[in-house]
Protein backbone atom coordinates (compact mmCIF):
# COMPACT_ATOMS: atom_id res chain seq x y z
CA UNK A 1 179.48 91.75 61.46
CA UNK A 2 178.83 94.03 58.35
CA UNK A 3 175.09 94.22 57.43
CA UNK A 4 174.20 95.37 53.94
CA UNK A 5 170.64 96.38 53.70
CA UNK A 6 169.10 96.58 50.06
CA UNK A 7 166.09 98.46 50.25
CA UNK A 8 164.45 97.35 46.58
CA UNK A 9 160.88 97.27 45.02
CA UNK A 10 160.43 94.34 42.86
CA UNK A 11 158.35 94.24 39.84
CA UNK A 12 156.14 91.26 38.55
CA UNK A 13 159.21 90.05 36.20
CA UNK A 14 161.38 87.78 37.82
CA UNK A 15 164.40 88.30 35.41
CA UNK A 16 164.34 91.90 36.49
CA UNK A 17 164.73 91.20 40.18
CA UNK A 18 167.66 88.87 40.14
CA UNK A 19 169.38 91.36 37.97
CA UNK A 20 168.94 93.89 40.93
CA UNK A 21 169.85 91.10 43.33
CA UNK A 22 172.85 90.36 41.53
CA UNK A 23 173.90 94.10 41.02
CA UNK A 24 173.45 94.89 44.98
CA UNK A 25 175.21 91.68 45.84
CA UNK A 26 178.01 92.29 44.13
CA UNK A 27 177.68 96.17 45.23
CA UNK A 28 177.84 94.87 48.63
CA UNK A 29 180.44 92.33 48.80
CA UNK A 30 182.34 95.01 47.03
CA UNK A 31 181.41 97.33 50.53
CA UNK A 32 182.78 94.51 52.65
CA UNK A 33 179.70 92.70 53.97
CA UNK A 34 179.58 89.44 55.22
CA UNK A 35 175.80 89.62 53.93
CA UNK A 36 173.23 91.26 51.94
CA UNK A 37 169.72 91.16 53.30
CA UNK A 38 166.71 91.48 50.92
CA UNK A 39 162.80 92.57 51.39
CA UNK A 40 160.25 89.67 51.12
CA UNK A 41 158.92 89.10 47.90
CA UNK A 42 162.09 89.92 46.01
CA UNK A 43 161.85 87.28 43.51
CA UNK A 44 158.20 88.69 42.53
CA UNK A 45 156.06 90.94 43.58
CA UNK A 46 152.74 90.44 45.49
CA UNK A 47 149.52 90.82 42.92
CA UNK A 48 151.34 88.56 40.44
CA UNK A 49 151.08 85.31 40.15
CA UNK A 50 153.04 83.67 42.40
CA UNK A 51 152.61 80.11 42.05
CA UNK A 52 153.23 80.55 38.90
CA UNK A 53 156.45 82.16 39.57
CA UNK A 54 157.57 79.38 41.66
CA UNK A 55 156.91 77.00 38.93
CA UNK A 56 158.59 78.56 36.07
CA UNK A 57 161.33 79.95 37.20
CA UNK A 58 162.38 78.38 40.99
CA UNK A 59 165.31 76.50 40.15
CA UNK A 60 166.81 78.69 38.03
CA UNK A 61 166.27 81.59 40.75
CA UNK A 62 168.08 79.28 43.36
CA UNK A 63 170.78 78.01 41.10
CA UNK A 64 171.51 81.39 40.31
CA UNK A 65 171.69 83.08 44.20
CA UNK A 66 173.98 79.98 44.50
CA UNK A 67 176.26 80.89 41.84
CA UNK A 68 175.98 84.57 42.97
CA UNK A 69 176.96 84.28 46.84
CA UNK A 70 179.79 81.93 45.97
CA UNK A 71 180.65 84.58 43.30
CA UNK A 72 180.90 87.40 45.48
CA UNK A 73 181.87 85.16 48.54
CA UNK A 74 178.65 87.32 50.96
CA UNK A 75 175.95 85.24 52.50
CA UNK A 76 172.64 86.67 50.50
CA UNK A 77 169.84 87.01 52.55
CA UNK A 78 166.25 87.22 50.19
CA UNK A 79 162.47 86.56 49.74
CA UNK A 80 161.07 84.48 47.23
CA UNK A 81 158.43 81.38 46.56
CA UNK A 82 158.25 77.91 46.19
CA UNK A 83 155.27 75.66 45.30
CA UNK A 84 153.60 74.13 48.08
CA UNK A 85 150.32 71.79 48.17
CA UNK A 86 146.79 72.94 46.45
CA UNK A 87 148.53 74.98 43.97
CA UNK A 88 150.25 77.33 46.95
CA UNK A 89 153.09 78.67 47.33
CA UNK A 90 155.14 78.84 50.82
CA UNK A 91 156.48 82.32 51.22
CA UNK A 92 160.21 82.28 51.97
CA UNK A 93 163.29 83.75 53.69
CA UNK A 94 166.00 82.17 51.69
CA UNK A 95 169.73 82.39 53.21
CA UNK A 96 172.33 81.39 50.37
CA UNK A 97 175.99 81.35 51.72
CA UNK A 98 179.47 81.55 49.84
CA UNK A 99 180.09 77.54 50.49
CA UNK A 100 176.99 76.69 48.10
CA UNK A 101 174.47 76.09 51.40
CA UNK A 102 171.08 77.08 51.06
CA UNK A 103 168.63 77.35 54.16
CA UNK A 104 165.46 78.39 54.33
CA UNK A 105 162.50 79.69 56.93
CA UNK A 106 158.93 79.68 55.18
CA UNK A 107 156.69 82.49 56.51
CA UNK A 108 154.74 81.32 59.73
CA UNK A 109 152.23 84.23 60.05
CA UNK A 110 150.11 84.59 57.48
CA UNK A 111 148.94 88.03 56.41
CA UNK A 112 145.08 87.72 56.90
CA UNK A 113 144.70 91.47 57.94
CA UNK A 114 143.80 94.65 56.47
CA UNK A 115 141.84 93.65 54.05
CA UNK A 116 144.50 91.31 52.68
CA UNK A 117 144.38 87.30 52.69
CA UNK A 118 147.28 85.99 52.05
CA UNK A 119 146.41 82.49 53.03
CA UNK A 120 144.54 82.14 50.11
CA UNK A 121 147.46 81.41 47.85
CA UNK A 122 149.83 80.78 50.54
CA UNK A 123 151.01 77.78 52.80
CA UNK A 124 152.12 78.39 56.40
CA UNK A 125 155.72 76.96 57.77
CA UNK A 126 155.37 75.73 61.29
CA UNK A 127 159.56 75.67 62.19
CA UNK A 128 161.73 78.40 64.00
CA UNK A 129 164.72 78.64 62.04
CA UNK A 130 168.12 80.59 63.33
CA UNK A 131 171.37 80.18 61.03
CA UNK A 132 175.08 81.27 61.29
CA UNK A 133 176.48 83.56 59.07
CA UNK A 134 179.95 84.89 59.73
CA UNK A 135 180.03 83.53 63.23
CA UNK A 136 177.03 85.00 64.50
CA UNK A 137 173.63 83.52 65.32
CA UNK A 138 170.42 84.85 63.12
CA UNK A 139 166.82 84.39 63.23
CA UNK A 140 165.13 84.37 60.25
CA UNK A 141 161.48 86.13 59.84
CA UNK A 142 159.01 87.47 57.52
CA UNK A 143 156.93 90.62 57.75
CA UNK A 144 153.57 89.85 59.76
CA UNK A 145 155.90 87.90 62.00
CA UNK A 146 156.60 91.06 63.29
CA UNK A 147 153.34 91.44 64.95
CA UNK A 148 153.91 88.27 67.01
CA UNK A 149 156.76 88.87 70.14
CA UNK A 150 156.60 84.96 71.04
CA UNK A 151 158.45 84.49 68.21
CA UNK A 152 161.01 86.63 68.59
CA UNK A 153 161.65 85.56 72.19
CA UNK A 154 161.99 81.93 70.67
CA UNK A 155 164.65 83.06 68.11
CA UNK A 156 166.44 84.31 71.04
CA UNK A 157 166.09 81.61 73.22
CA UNK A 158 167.69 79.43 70.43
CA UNK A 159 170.81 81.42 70.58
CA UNK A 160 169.90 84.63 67.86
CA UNK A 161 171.49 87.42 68.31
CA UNK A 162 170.44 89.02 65.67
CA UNK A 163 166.82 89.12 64.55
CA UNK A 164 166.15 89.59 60.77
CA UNK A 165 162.63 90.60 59.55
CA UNK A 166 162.28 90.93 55.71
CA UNK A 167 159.20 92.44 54.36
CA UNK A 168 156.97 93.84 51.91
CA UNK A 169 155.13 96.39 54.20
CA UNK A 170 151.54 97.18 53.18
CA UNK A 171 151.01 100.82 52.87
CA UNK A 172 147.83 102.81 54.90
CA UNK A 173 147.35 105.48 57.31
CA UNK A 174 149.67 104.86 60.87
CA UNK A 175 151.71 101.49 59.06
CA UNK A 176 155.03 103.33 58.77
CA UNK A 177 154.39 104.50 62.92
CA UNK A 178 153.66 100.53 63.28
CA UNK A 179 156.32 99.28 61.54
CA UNK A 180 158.84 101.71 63.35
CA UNK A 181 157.34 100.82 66.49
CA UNK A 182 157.02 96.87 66.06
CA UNK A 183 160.76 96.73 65.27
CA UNK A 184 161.59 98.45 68.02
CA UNK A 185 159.31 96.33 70.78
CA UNK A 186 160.71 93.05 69.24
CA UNK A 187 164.20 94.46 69.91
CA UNK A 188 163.28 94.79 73.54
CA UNK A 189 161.45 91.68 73.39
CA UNK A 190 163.99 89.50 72.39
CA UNK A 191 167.22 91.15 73.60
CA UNK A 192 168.84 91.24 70.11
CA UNK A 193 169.24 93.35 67.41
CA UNK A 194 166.20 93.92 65.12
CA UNK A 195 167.62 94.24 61.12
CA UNK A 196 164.18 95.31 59.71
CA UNK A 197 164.47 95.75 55.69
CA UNK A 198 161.19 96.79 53.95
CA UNK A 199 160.54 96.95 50.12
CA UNK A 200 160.57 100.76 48.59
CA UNK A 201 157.68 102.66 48.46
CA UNK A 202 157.10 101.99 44.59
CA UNK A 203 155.56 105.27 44.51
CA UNK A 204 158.79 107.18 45.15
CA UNK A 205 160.64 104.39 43.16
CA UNK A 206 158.41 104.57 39.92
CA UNK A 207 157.78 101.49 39.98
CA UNK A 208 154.26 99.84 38.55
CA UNK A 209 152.52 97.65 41.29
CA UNK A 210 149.20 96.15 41.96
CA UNK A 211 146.61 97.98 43.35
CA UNK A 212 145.86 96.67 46.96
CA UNK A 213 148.96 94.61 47.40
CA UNK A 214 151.19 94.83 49.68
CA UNK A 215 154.25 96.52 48.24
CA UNK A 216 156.03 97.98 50.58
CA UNK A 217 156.46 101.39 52.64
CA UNK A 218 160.68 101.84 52.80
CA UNK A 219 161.89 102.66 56.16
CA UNK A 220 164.50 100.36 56.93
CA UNK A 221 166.04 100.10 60.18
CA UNK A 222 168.24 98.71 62.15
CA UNK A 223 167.19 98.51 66.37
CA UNK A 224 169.58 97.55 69.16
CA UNK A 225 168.05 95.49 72.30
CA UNK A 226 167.08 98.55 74.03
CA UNK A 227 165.12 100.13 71.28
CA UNK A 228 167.39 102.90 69.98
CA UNK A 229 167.46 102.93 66.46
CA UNK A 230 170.68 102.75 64.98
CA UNK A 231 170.24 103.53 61.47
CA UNK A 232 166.99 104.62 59.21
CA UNK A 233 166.09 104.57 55.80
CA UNK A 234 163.69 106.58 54.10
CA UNK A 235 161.21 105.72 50.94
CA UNK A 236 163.54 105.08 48.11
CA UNK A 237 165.30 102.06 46.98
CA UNK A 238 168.69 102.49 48.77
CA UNK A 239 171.77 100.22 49.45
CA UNK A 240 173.91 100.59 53.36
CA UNK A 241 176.15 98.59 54.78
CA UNK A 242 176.29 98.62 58.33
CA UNK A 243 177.98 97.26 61.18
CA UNK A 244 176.71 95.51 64.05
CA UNK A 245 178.26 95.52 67.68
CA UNK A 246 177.19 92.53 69.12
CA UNK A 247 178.56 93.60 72.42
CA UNK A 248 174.96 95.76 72.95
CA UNK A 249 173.60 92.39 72.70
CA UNK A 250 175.39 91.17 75.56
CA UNK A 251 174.93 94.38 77.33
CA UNK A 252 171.10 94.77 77.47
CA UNK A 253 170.85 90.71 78.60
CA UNK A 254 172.67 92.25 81.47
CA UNK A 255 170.89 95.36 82.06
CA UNK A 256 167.17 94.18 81.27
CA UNK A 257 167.15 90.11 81.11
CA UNK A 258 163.34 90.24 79.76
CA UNK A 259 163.64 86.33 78.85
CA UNK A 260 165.62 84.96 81.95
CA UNK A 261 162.57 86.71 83.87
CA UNK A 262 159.41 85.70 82.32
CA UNK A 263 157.15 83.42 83.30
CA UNK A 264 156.08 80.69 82.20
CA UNK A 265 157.99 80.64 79.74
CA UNK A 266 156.37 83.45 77.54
C-alpha cells in the first residue's frame, strides 16, 4: 500500500486549501499512491470561524474532493467541518475514494487541554470508524485521539491494520517529544501501523495563523507495531509517498500479541 503524506498548513480561506489539496492530490496520484492523507483542519484553520466555514462552503468542499479523487483515481484522506447542533460544528476525518464514496469519522476526543476548549464550538462523534482503501483495513482518528490507547486497541480489534491520526498539533514546550512519543505507544498499543500526519509549523511555512490556536508542529511520521519509526518529517510543508509492509503487522501480532492478552478486555 503506497501512503502519501501531505504535510500542509492551512490558512483561514477555504478556496486556498482545496487548491493545495487538489495540487498534492494530483502530485500524489501522479507518485503512485493509492491515497493521500491530510492534517486535521485542512479545509480551515483553527481561530477562524468554523461554523461558518461549514455553512458556506461544505458542499462545495465535498463535491469538489469527490470530483478530485475520482479525477486522480487515489482515495483522499482530509480534515474538515460540518455543522452540527447549537451552531457547532463536528470536526471530521473525511475519506473520499475514486468510486465517488465518501465516509466519514467525526472527532471523538475533544481538545479541552492546554488552555484550549475546543468543545465550545465543537460536537463530539461517539462511533469507531475503520474503512478499506486499496484492500487494506484503516482506522480513522483525529489528533487528541491520540492521547487515548482504548481507542486504538478498538480500531484494531475491528480489523485495522493501519491506524491513521490526522492532526493539527498545538505547539508548546515538550509537544513535539509527546507527539513523537504518543505515535509510537499507540503503535505498540494496537499492533498496527501508526500514519501520524501533523499540519506545518506555520512559522517555518510563513504562514499567518491565530494566536493560541492550535496550528500545528510538523513532524510527520510513520510507526510500525513495534515502535520503530519508519519515516520522519521535519517542520515544513512537505509531500512523501511511502510504502507500507503490512507483513510487520502480522509479524509483531506474533511476536508481542498485546490485545489477544489483555484483560478484560482493555
Amino acid at each position: 500500500m503506497k501512503v502519501a503524506i501531505a504535510q500542509i498548513n492551512s490558512s483561514h480561506t477555504v478556496a486556498e486549501n482545496l487548491t493545495k489539496v487538489q495540487d498534492y492530490a494530483r502530485r500524489s496520484a501522479e507518485s503512485g499512491a493509492d491515497v493521500v492523507v491530510f492534517p486535521e483542519a485542512t479545509m480551515t484553520a483553527f481561530g477562524s470561524d468554523l461554523a461558518a466555514a461549514a455553512q458556506e462552503h461544505g458542499e462545495h468542499w465535498k463535491t469538489e474532493l469527490q470530483w478530485l479523487a475520482a479525477e486522480t483515481e487515489i482515495t483522499v484522506i482530509v480534515g474538515e467541518f460540518a455543522p452540527a447542533e447549537d451552531g457547532k460544528v463536528r470536526n471530521i476525518l473525511a475519506v473520499y475514494t475514486p468510486s465517488g464514496e465518501r465516509l466519514d469519522y467525526a472527532k471523538m476526543h475533544l481538545y479541552d487541554a492546554f488552555g484550549f476548549t475546543e468543545s465550545e464550538t465543537v460536537s463530539a462523534g461517539q462511533d469507531v470508524v475503520v474503512v478499506n482503501i486499496a484492500g487494506v483495513n484503516v482506522g480513522l482518528s483525529l489528533c487528541y485521539d491520540i492521547r487515548f490507547p482504548k481507542l486504538y486497541a478498538e480500531l484494531s480489534r475491528q480489523g485495522a491494520d493501519v491506524c491513521v491520526v490526522s492532526a493539527s498539533w498545538a505547539g508548546g514546550e515538550g509537544k513535539v517529544e509527546q507527539w513523537e512519543t504518543l505515535a509510537r505507544a499507540r503503535a505498540l498499543d494496537s499492533n498496527t501501523l501508526v500514519v501520524a500526519v501533523d499540519q506545518a509549523d506555520p512559522a517555518a511555512s510563513g504562514i499567518s495563523v491565530t494566536p493560541g490556536a492550535p496550528t500545528g508542529v510538523g513532524h510527520s511520521l510513520v510507526s510500525d507495531p513495534f515502535g520503530h519509526v519508519l519515516h520522519s518529517f521535519g517542520e515544513d510543508e512537505q509531500l512523501r509517498v511511502i510504502e507500507l509492509d503490512l507483513d510487520v503487522v502480522r509479524r509483531a501480532e506474533k511476536s508481542i500479541p498485546v490485545l489477544e492478552n489483555a484483560k478484560l478486555g482493555y
